[in-house]
N, C-alpha and C. Protein backbone atom coordinates (compact mmCIF):
# COMPACT_ATOMS: atom_id res chain seq x y z
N UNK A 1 12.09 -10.97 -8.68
CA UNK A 1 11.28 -12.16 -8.54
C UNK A 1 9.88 -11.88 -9.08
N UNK A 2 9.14 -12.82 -9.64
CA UNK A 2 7.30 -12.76 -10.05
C UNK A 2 7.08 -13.00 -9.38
N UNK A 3 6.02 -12.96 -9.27
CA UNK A 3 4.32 -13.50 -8.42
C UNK A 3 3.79 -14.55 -9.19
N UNK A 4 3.14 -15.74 -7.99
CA UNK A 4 3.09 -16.92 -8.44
C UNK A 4 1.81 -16.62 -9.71
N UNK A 5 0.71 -15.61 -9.18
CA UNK A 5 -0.72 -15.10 -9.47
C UNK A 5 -0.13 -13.56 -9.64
N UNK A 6 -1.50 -12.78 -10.77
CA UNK A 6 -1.89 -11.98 -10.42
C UNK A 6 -2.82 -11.26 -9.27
N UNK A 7 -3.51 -12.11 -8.39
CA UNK A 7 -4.03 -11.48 -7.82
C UNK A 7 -4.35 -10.62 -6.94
N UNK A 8 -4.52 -9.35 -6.91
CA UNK A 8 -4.54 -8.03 -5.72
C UNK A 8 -3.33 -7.59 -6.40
N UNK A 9 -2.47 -7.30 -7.60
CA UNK A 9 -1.32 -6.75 -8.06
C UNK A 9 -1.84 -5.80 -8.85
N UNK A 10 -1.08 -4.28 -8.17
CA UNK A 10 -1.38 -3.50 -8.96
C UNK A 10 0.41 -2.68 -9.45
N UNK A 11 -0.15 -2.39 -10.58
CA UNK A 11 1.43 -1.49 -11.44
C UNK A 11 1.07 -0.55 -11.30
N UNK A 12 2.37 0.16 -10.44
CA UNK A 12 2.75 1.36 -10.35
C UNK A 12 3.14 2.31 -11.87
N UNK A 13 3.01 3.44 -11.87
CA UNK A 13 3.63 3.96 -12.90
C UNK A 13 5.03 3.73 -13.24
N UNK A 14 6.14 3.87 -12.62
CA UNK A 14 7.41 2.97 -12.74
C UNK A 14 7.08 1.78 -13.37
N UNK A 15 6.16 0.97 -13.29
CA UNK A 15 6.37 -0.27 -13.83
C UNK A 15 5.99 -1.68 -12.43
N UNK A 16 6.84 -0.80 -11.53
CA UNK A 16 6.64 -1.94 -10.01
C UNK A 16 5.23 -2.25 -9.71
N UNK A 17 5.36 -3.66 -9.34
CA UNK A 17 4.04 -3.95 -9.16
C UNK A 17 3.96 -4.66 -7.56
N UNK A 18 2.66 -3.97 -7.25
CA UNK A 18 2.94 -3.90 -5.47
C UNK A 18 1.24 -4.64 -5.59
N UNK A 19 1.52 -5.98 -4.49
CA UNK A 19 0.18 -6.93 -4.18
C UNK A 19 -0.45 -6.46 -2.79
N UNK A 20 -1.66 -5.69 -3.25
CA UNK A 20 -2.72 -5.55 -2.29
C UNK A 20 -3.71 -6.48 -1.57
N UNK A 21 -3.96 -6.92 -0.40
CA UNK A 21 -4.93 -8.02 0.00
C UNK A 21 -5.09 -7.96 1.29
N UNK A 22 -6.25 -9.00 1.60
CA UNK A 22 -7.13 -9.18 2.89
C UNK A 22 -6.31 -10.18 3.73
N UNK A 23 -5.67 -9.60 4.81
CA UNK A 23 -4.92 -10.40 5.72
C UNK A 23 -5.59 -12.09 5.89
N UNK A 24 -5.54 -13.36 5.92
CA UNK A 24 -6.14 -14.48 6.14
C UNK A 24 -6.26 -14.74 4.82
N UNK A 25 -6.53 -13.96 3.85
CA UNK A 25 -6.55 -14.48 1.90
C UNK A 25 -5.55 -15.54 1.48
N UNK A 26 -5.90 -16.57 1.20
CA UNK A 26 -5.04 -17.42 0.52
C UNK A 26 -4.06 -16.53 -0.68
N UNK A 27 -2.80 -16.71 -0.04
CA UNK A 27 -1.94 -15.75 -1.19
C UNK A 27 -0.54 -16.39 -1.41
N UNK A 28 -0.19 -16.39 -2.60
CA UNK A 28 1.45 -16.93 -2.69
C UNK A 28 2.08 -15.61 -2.07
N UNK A 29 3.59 -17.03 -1.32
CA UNK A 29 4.15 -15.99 -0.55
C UNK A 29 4.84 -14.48 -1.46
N UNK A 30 5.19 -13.61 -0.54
CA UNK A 30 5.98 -12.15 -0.48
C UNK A 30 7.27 -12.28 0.14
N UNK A 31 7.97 -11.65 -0.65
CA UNK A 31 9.33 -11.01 0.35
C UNK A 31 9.12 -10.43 1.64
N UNK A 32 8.18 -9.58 1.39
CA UNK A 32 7.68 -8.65 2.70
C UNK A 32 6.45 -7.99 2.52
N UNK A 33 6.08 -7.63 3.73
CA UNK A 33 4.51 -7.56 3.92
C UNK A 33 4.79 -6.21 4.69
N UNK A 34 3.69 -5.45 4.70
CA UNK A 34 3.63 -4.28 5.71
C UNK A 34 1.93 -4.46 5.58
N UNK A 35 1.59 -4.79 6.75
CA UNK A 35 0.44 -5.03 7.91
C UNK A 35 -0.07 -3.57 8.46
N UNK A 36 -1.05 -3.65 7.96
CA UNK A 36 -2.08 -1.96 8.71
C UNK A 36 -3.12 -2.34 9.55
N UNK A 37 -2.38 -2.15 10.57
CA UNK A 37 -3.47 -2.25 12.00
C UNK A 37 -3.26 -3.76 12.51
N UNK A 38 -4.44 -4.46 12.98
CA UNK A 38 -4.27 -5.67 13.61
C UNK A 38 -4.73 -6.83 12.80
N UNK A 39 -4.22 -7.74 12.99
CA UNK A 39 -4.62 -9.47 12.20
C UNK A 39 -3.67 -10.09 12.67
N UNK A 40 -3.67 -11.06 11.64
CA UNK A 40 -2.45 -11.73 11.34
C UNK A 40 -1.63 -11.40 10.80
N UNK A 41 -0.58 -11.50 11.13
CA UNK A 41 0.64 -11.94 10.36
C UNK A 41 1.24 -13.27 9.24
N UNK A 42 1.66 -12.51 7.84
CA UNK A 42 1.99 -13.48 6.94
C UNK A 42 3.35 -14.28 7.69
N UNK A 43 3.00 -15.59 6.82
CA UNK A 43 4.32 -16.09 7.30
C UNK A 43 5.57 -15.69 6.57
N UNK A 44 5.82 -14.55 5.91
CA UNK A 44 6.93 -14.07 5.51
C UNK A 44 7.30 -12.65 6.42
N UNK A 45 8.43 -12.30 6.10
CA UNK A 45 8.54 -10.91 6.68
C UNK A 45 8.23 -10.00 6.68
N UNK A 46 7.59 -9.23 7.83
CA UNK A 46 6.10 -8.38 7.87
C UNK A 46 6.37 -7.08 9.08
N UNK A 47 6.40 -5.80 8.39
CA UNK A 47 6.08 -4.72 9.32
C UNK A 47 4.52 -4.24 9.88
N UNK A 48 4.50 -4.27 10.95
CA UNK A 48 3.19 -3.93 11.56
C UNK A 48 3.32 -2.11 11.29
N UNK A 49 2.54 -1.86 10.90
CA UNK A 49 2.16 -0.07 11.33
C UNK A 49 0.27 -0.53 12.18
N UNK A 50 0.72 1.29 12.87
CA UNK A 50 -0.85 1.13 13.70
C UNK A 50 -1.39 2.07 12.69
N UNK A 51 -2.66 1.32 12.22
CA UNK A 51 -3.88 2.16 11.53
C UNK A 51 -4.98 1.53 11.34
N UNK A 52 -6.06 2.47 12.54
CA UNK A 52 -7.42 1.85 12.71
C UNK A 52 -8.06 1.59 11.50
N UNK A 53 -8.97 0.50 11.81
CA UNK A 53 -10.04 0.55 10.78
C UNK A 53 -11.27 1.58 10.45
N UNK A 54 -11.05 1.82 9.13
CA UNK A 54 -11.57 3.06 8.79
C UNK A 54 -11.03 4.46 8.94
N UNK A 55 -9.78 4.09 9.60
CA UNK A 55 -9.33 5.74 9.96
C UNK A 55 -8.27 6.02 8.86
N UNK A 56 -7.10 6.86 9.59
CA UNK A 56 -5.57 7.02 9.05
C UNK A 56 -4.77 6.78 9.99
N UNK A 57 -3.91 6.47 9.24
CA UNK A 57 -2.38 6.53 9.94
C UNK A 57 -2.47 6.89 11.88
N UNK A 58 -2.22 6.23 12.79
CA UNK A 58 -2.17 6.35 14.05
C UNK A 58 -0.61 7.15 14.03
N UNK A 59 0.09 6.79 13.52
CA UNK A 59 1.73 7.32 13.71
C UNK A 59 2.20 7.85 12.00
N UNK A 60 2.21 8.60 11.48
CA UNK A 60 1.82 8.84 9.95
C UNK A 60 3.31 8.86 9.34
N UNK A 61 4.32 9.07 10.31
CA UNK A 61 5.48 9.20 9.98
C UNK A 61 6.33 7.44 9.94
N UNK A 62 5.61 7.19 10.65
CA UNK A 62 6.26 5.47 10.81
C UNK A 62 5.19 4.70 9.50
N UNK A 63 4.11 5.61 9.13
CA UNK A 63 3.50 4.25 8.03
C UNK A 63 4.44 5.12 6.48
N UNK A 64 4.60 6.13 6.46
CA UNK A 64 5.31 7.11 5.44
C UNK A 64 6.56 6.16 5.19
N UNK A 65 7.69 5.91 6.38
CA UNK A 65 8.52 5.34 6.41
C UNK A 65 8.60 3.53 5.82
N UNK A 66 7.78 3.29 6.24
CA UNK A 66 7.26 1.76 6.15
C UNK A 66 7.07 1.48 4.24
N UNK A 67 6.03 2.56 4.12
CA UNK A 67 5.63 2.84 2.43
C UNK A 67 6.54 2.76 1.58
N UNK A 68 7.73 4.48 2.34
CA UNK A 68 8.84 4.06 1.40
C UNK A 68 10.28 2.98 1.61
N UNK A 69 10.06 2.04 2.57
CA UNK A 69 10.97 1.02 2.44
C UNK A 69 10.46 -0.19 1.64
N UNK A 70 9.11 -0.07 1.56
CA UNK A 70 8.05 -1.19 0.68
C UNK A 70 8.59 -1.01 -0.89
N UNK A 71 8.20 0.52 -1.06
CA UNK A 71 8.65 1.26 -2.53
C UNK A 71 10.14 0.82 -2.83
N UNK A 72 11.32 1.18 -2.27
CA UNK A 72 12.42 0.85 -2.24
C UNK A 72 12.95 -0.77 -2.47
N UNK A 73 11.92 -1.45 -1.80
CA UNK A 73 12.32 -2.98 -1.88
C UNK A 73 11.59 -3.31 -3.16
N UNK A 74 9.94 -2.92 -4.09
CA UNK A 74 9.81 -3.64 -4.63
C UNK A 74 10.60 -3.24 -6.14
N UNK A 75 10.77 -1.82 -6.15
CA UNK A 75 12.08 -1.14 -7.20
C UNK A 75 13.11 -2.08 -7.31
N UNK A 76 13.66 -3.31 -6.11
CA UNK A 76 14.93 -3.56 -6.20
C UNK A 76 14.31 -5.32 -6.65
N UNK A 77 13.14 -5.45 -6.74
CA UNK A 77 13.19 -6.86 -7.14
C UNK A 77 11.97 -7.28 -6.43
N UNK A 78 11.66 -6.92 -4.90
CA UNK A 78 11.41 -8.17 -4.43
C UNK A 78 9.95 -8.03 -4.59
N UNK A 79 8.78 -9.05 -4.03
CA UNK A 79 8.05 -9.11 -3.94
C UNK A 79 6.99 -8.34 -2.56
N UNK A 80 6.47 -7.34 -2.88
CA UNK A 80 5.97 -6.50 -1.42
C UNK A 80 4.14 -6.41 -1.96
N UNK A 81 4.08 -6.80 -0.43
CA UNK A 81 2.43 -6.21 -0.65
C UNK A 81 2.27 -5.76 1.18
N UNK A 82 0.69 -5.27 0.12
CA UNK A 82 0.56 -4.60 1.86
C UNK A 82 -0.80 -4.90 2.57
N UNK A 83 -1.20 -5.06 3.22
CA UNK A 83 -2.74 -6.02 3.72
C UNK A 83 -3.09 -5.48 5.11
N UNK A 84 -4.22 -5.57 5.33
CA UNK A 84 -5.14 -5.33 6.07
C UNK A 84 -6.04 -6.18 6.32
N UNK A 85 -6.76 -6.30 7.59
CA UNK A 85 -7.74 -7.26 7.55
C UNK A 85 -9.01 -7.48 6.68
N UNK A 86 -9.51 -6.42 6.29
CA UNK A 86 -10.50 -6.48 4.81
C UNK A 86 -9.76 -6.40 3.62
N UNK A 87 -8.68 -6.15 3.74
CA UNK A 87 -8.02 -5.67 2.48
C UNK A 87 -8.77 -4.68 0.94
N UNK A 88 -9.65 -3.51 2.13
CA UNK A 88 -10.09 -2.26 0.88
C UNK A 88 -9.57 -1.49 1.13
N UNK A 89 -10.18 -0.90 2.56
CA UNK A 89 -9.88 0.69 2.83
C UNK A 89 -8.53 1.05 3.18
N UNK A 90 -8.22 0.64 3.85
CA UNK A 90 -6.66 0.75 4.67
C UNK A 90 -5.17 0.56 3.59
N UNK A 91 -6.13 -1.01 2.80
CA UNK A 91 -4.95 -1.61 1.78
C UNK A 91 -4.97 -0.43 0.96
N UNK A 92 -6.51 0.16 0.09
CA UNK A 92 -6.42 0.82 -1.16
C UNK A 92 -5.66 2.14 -0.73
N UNK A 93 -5.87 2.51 0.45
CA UNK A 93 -5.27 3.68 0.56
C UNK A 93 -3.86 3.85 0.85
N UNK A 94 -3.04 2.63 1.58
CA UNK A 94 -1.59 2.34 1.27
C UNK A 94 -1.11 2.30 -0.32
N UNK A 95 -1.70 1.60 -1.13
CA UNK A 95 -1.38 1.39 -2.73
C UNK A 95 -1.50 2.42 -3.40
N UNK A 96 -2.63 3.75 -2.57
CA UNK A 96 -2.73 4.85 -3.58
C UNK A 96 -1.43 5.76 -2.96
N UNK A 97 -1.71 5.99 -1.81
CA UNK A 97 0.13 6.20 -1.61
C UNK A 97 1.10 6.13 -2.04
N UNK A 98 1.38 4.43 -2.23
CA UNK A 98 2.36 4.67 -2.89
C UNK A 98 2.53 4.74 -4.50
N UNK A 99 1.26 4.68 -5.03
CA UNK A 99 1.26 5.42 -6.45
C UNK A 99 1.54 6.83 -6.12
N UNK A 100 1.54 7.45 -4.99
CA UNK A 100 1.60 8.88 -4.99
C UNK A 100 3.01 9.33 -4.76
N UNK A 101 3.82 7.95 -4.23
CA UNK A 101 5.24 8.61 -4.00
C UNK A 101 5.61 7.79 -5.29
N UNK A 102 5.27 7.13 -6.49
CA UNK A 102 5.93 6.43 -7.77
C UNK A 102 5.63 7.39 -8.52
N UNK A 103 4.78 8.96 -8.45
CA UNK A 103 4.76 10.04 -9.65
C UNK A 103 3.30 10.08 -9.46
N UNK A 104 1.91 9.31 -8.88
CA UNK A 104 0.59 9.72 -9.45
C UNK A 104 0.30 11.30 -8.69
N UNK A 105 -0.22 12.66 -9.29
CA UNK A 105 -0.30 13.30 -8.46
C UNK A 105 -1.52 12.88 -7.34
N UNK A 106 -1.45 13.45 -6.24
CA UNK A 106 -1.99 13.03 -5.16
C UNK A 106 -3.28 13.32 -5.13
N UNK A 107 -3.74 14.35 -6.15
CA UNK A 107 -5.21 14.71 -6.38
C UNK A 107 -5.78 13.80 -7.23
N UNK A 108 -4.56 12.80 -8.00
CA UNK A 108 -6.01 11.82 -8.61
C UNK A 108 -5.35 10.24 -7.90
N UNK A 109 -4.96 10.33 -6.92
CA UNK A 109 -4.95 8.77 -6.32
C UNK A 109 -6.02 8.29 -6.20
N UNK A 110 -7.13 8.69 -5.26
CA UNK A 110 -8.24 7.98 -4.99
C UNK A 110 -8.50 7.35 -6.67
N UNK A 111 -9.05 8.03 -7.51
CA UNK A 111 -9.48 7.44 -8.46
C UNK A 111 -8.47 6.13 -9.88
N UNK A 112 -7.16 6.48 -9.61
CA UNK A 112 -6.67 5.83 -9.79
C UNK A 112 -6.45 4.40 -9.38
N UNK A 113 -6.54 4.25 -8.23
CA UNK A 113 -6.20 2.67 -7.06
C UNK A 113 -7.86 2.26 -7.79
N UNK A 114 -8.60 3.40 -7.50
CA UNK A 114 -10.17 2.65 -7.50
C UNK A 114 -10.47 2.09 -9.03
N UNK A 115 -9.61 2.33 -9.87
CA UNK A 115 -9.19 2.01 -11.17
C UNK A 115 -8.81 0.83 -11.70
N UNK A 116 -7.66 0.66 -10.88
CA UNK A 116 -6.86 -0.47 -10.51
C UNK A 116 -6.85 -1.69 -9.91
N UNK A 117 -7.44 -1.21 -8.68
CA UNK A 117 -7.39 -2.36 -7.41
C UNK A 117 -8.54 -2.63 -6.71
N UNK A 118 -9.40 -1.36 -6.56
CA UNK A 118 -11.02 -1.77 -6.18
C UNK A 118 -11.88 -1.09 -6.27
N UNK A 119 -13.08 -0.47 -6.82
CA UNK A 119 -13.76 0.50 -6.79
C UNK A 119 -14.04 1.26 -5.37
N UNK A 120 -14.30 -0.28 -4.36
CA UNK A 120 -14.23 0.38 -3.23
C UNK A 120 -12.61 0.84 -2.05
N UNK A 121 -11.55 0.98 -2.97
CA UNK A 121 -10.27 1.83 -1.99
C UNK A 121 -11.11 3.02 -1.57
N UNK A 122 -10.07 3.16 -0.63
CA UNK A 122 -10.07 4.42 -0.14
C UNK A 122 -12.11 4.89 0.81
N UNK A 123 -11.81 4.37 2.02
CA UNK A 123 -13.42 4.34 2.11
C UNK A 123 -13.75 5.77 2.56
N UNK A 124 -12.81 6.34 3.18
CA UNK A 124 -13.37 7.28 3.97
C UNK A 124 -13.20 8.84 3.44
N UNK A 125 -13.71 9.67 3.90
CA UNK A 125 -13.10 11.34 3.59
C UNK A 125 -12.02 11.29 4.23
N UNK A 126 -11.65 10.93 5.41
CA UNK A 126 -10.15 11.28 5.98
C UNK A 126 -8.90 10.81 5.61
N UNK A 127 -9.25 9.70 5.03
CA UNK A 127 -8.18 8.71 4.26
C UNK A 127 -8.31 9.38 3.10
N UNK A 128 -8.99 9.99 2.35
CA UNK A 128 -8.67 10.66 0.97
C UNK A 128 -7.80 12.44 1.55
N UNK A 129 -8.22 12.63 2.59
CA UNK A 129 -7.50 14.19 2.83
C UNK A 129 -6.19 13.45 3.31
N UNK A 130 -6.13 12.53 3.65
CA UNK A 130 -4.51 11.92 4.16
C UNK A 130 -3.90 11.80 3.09
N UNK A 131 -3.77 11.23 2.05
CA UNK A 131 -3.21 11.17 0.71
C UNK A 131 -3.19 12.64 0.47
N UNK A 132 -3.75 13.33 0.10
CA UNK A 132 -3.30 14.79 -0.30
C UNK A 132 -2.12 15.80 0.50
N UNK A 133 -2.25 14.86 1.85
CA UNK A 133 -0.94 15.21 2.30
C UNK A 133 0.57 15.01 2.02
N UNK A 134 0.38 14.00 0.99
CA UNK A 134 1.62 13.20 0.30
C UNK A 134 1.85 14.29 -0.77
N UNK A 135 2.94 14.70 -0.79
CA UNK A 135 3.63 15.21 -1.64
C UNK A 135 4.52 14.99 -2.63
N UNK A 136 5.66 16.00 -3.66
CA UNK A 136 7.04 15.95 -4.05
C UNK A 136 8.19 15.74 -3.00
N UNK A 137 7.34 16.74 -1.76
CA UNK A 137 8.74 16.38 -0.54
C UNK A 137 8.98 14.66 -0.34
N UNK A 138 7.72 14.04 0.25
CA UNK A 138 7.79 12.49 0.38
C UNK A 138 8.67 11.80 -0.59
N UNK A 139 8.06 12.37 -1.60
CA UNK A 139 9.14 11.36 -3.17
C UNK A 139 10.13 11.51 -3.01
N UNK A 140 10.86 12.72 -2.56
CA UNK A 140 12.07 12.92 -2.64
C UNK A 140 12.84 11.65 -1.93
N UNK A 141 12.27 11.00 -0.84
CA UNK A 141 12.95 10.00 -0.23
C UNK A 141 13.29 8.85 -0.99
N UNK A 142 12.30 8.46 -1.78
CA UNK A 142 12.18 7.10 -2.70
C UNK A 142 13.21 7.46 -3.92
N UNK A 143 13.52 6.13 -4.20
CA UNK A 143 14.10 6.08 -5.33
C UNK A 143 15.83 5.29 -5.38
């Protein structure tokens, strides 16, 4: 399926293109949504993970999991994005993720998303040492 807009869509190296945005943003709908931390909910189908604002991952193995069922679904067609209530820090650092499990190495995510999707991804130091935790092992799941 396309997207009605480009907007908040960024291409993965594969080619997949995964829509980043600010929870409440006027947005054409998604297949599925994966939600970081608290807001709203889209009216399409939407996984909550817990992750504070400004922080990382509260449960790192359930947002890992979440990432790569996002990765997996938008490989197969559908339409996935992932949002947060500001839709920078939290979003850019989900999107650089999963550029990190689509092949980007994990030492140049930050600057890549910030390339891509916002100068300001990725706000914090801890959210950039969280990505470097992403590996070849992670990838191995996707695909």
């Amino acid at each position: 399926m396309s997207w009605a807009d480009d907007t908040g869509l960024v291409e993965l190296p594969s080619g997949v293109r995964v829509r980043g945005r600010r929870l409440g943003a006027p947005a054409s709908p998604a297949d599925r949504a994966v939600v970081l931390g608290s807001g709203p909910l889209p009216p399409w189908p939407a996984r909550r993970v817990r992750w504070p604002d400004f922080g990382v991952p509260s449960d790192p193995a359930d947002v890992l999991a979440a990432l790569i069922e996002a990765l997996d679904r938008a490989r197969a067609g559908e339409r996935v994005e992932v949002a947060c209530r500001g839709g920078v820090g939290r979003t850019g650092t989900a999107l650089a993720a999963l550029a990190v499990l689509d092949g980007v190495p994990a030492d140049d995510a930050v600057r890549w998303i910030r390339e891509r999707y916002s100068p300001r991804a990725v706000e914090t130091p801890w959210q950039r040492r969280w990505l470097r935790t992403l590996g070849p092992a992670d990838r191995r799941h996707t695909g």
